[in-house]
Protein backbone atom coordinates (compact mmCIF):
# COMPACT_ATOMS: atom_id res chain seq x y z
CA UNK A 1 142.44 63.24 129.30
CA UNK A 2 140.35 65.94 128.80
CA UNK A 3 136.25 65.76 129.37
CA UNK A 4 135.92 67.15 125.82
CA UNK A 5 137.67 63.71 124.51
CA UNK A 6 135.46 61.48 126.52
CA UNK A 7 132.04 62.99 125.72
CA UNK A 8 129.98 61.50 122.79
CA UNK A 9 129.99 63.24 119.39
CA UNK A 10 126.45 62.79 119.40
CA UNK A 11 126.30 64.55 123.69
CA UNK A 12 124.37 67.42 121.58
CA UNK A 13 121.59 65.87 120.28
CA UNK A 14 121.75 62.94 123.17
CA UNK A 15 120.87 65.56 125.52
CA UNK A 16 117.61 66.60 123.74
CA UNK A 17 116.22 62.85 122.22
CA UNK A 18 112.78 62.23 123.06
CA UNK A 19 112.81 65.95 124.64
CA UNK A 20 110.66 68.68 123.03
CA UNK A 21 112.40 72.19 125.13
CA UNK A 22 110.43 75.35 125.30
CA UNK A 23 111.36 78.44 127.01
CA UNK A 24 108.14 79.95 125.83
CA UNK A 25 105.45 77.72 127.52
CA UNK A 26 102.74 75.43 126.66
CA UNK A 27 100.14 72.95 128.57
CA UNK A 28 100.44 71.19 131.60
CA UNK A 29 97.70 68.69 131.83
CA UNK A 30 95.42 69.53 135.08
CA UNK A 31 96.81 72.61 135.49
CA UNK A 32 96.78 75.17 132.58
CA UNK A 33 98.05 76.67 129.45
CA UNK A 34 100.54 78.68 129.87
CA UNK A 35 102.63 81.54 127.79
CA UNK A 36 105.32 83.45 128.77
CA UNK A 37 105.24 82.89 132.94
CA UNK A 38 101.20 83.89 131.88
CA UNK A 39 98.50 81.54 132.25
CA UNK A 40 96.61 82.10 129.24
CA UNK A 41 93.03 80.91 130.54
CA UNK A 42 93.33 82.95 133.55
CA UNK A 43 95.94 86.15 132.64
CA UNK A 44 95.79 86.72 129.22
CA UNK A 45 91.66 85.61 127.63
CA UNK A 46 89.43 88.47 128.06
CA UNK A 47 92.32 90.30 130.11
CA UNK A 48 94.50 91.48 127.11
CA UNK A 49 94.10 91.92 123.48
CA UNK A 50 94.79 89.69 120.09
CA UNK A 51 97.66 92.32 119.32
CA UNK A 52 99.32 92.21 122.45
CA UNK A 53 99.57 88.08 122.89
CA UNK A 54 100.98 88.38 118.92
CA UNK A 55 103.87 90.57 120.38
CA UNK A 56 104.26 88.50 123.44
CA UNK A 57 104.80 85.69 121.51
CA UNK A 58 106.83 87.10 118.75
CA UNK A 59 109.35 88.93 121.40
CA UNK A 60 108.50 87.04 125.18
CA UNK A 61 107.59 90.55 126.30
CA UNK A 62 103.98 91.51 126.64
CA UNK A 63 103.48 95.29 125.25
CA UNK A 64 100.69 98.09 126.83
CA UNK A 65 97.54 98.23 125.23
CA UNK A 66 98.18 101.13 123.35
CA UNK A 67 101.29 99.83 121.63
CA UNK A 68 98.94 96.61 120.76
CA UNK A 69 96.18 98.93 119.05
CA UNK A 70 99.34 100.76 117.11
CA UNK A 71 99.96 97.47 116.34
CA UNK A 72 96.84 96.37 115.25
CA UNK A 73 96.28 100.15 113.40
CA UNK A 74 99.51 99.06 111.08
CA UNK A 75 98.45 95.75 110.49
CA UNK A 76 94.94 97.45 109.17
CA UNK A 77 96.60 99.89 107.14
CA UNK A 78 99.21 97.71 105.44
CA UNK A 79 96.54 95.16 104.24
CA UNK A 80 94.46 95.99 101.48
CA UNK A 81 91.72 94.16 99.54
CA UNK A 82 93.25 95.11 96.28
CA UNK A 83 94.00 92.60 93.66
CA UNK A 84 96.49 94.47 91.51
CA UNK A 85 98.91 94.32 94.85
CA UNK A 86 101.34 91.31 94.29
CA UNK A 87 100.59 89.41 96.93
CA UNK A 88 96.80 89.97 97.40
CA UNK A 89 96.81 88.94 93.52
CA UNK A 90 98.20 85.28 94.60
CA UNK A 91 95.18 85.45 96.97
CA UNK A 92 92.84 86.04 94.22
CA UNK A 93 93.99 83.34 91.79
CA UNK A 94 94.01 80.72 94.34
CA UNK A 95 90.05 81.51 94.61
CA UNK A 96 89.85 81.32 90.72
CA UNK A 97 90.99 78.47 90.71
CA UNK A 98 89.07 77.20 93.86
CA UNK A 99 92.01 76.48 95.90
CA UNK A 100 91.11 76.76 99.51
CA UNK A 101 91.42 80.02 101.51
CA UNK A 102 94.24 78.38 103.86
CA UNK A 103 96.25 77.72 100.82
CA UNK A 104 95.54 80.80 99.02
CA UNK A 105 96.09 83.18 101.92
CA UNK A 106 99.28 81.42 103.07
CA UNK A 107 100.83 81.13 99.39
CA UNK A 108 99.82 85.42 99.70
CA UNK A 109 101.38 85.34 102.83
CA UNK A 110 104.79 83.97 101.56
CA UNK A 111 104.76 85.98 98.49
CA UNK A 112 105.34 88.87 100.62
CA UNK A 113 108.11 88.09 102.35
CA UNK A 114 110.21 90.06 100.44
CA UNK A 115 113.21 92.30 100.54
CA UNK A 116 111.96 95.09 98.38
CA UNK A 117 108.13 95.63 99.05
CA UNK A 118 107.08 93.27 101.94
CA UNK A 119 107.36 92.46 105.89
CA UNK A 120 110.78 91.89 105.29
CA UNK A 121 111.47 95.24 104.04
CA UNK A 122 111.20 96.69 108.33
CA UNK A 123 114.54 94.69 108.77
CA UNK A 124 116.51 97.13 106.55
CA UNK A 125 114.88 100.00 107.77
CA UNK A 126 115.72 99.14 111.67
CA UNK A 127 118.60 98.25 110.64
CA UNK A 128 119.09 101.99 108.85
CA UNK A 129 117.92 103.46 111.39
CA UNK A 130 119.57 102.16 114.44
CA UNK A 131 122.84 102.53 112.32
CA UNK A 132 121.69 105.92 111.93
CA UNK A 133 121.21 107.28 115.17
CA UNK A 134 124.19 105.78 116.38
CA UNK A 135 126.35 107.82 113.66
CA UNK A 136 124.05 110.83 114.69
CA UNK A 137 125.09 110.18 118.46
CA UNK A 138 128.86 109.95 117.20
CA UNK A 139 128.34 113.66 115.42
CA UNK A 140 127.59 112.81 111.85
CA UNK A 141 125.31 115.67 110.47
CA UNK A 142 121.85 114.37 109.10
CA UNK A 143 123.58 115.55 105.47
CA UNK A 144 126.69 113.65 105.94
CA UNK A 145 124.26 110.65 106.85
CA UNK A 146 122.84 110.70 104.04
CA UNK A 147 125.88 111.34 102.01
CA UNK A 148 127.22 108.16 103.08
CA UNK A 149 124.37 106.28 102.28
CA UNK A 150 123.95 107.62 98.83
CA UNK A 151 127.74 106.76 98.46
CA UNK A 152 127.51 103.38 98.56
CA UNK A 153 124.57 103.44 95.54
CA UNK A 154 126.54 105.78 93.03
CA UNK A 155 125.16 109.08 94.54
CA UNK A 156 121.32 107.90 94.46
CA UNK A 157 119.37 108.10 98.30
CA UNK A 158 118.17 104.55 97.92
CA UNK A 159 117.12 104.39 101.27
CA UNK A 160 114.92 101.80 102.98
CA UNK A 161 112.43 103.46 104.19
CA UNK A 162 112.42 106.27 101.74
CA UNK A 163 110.64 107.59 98.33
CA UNK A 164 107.70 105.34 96.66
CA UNK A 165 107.14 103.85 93.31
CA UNK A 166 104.25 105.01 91.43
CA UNK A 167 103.09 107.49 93.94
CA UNK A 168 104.44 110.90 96.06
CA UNK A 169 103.96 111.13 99.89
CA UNK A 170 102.41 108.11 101.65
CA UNK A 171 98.92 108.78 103.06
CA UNK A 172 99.70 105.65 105.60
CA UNK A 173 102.35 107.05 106.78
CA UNK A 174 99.63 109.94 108.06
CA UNK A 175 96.84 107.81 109.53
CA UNK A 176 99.41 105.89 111.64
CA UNK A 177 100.90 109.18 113.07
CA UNK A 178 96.91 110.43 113.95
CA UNK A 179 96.72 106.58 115.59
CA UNK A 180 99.86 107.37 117.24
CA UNK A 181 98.66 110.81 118.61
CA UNK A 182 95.43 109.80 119.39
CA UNK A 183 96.93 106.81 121.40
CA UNK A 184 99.35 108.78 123.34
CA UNK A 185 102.22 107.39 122.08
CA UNK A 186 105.29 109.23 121.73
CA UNK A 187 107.85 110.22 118.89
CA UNK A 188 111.39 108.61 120.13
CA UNK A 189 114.99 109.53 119.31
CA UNK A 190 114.70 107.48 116.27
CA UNK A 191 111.88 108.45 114.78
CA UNK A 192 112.75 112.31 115.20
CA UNK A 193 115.63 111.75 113.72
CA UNK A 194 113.97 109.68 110.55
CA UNK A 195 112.24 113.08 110.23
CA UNK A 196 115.20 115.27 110.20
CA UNK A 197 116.10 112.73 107.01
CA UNK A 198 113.26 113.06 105.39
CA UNK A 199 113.27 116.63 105.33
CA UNK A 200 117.01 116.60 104.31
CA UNK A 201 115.88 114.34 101.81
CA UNK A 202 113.33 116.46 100.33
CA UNK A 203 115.20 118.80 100.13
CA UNK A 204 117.76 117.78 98.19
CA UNK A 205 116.18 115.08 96.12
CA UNK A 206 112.70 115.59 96.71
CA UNK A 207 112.05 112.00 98.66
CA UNK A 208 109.96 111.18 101.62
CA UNK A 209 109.89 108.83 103.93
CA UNK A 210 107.49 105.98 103.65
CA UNK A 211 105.37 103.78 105.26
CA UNK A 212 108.40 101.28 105.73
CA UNK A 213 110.56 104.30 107.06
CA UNK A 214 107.91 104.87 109.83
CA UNK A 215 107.60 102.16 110.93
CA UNK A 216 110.91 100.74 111.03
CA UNK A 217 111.63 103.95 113.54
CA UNK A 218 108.64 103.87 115.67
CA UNK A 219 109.65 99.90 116.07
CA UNK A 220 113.37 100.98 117.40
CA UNK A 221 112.13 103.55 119.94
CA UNK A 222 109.81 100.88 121.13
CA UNK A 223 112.92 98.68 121.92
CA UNK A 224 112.23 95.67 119.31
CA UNK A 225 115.08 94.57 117.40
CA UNK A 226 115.06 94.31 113.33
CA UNK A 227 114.36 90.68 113.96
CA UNK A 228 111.09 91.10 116.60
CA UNK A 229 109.78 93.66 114.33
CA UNK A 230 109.64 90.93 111.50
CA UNK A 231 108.29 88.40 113.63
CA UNK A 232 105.41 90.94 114.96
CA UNK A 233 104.81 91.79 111.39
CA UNK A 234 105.19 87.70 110.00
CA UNK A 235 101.26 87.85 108.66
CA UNK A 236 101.02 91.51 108.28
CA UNK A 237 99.36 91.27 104.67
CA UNK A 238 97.01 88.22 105.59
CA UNK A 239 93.33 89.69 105.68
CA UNK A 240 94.00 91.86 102.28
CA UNK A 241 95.26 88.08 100.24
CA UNK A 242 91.76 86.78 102.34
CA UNK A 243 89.30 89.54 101.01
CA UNK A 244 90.88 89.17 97.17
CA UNK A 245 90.45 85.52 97.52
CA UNK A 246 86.51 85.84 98.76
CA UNK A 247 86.40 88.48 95.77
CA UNK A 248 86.93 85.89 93.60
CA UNK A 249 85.60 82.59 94.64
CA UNK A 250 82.70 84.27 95.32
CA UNK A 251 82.56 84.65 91.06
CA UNK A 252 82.25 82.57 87.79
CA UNK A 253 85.55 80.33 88.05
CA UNK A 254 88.58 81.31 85.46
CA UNK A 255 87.18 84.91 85.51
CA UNK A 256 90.15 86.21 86.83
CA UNK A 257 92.30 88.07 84.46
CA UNK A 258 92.27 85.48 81.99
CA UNK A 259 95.06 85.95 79.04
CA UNK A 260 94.75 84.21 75.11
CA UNK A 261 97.78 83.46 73.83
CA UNK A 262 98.02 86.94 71.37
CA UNK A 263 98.05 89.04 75.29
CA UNK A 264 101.55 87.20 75.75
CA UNK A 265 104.45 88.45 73.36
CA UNK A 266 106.90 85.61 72.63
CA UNK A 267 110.53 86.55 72.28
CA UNK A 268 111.86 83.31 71.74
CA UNK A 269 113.37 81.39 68.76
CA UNK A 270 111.32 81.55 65.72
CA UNK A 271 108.83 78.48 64.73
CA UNK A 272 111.30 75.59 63.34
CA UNK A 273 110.52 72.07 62.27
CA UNK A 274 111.58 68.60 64.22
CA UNK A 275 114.32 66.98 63.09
């Protein structure tokens, strides 16, 4: 009879019971905190930056200062204290409403974990980009790239990573390459070759890449995977939501874009009497 037959159904979770596992660290009483194969009191406080332990724990691997401060440069630039910006506007309401700033920056937080504008967005673009280089690699043109992509949304270059709504260019997308020069850091396979799309791009349908785009590539040639890059990026929006929130506590309550029922245009059934 086979082992398989004779071990428990429950072996699994019998194995684990009363057992919390870690492979990432945590503290041993009398002798230290640790993270990583780092002691954290000893390697990592006062020896390394904020950014850096965010990427160690987010990956396991603990990135060069520089990388950290690119880090730490996107996280500034993609957080705004604007309260017309979905998520920020979440932020803002909660202090209206005098909800506290844990719950109002966290319920900002999740509201931008989206597929279309938020954090979440940098797993397409790896994912577009990686997919990218690789057909590059196999001798697809940057046109035929392209091509292929706009295929598969009847003809249109709907592109992670590419055009803006509202506005032309991406001014972010220019700080974080002077960060990126001024830190020594340099442009990889994949981000040369998002360049050589964008300029296709423009040229043909008058697109460039965004924010999302260059970040997504400068991600890939670091080594992180569309997965690490989400995790690095989990809170990226947090101190924008904060600042909206402080905007308006700080004010009368309710004074928060506050509607009457004539702003809000009813398209329901007409008014009809009980039965």
């Amino acid at each position: 009879m086979s082992s398989s037959m004779n071990s428990s159904p429950y072996q699994f979770w019998d194995e684990r019971r009363g057992k919390i596992q870690s492979k990432k660290g945590g503290w041993v009483v009398g002798k230290g905190i640790f993270n990583h194969g780092y002691s954290m009191m000893d390697d990592l406080v006062g020896k390394v930056s904020y950014m850096q332990v965010v990427a160690l724990n987010a990956t396991g691997r603990l990135p060069e200062r520089p990388v950290a401060d690119w880090l730490e440069a996107i996280h500034i630039c993609l957080s705004w204290p604007d309260p017309r910006i979905w998520c920020n506007q979440i932020g803002a309401f909660g202090g209206a409403m005098r909800a506290s700033v844990v719950a109002s920056t966290t319920a900002g937080v999740l509201a931008a974990d989206a597929k279309t504008y938020g954090n979440k967005t940098v797993i397409q673009g790896v994912r577009f980009i990686r997919a990218a280089l690789l057909d590059s690699k196999r001798g697809l043109s940057v046109d035929e790239i392209i091509r292929n992509e706009c295929a598969k949304h009847r003809g249109k270059p709907n592109i992670m990573g590419y055009a803006r709504p509202l506005a032309k260019g991406d001014e972010r997308v220019v700080a974080m390459e002077r960060v990126q020069r001024e830190l020594g850091l340099p442009s990889g396979e994949h981000l040369q070759l998002a360049k050589q799309i964008e300029q296709s791009l423009l040229k043909d349908f008058d697109e460039s890449m965004n924010i999302g785009g260059y970040v997504a590539a400068f991600l890939s040639d670091l080594g992180y995977s569309d997965e690490e890059a989400y995790r690095i990026l989990a809170v990226l929006v947090t101190s924008g939501v904060t600042a909206c929130y402080a905007d308006t506590c700080d004010k009368a309550p309710d004074a928060f874009l506050p509607l009457r029922c004539a702003d809000i245009e009813y398209t329901g059934m007409s008014a009809r009497p009980v039965p």
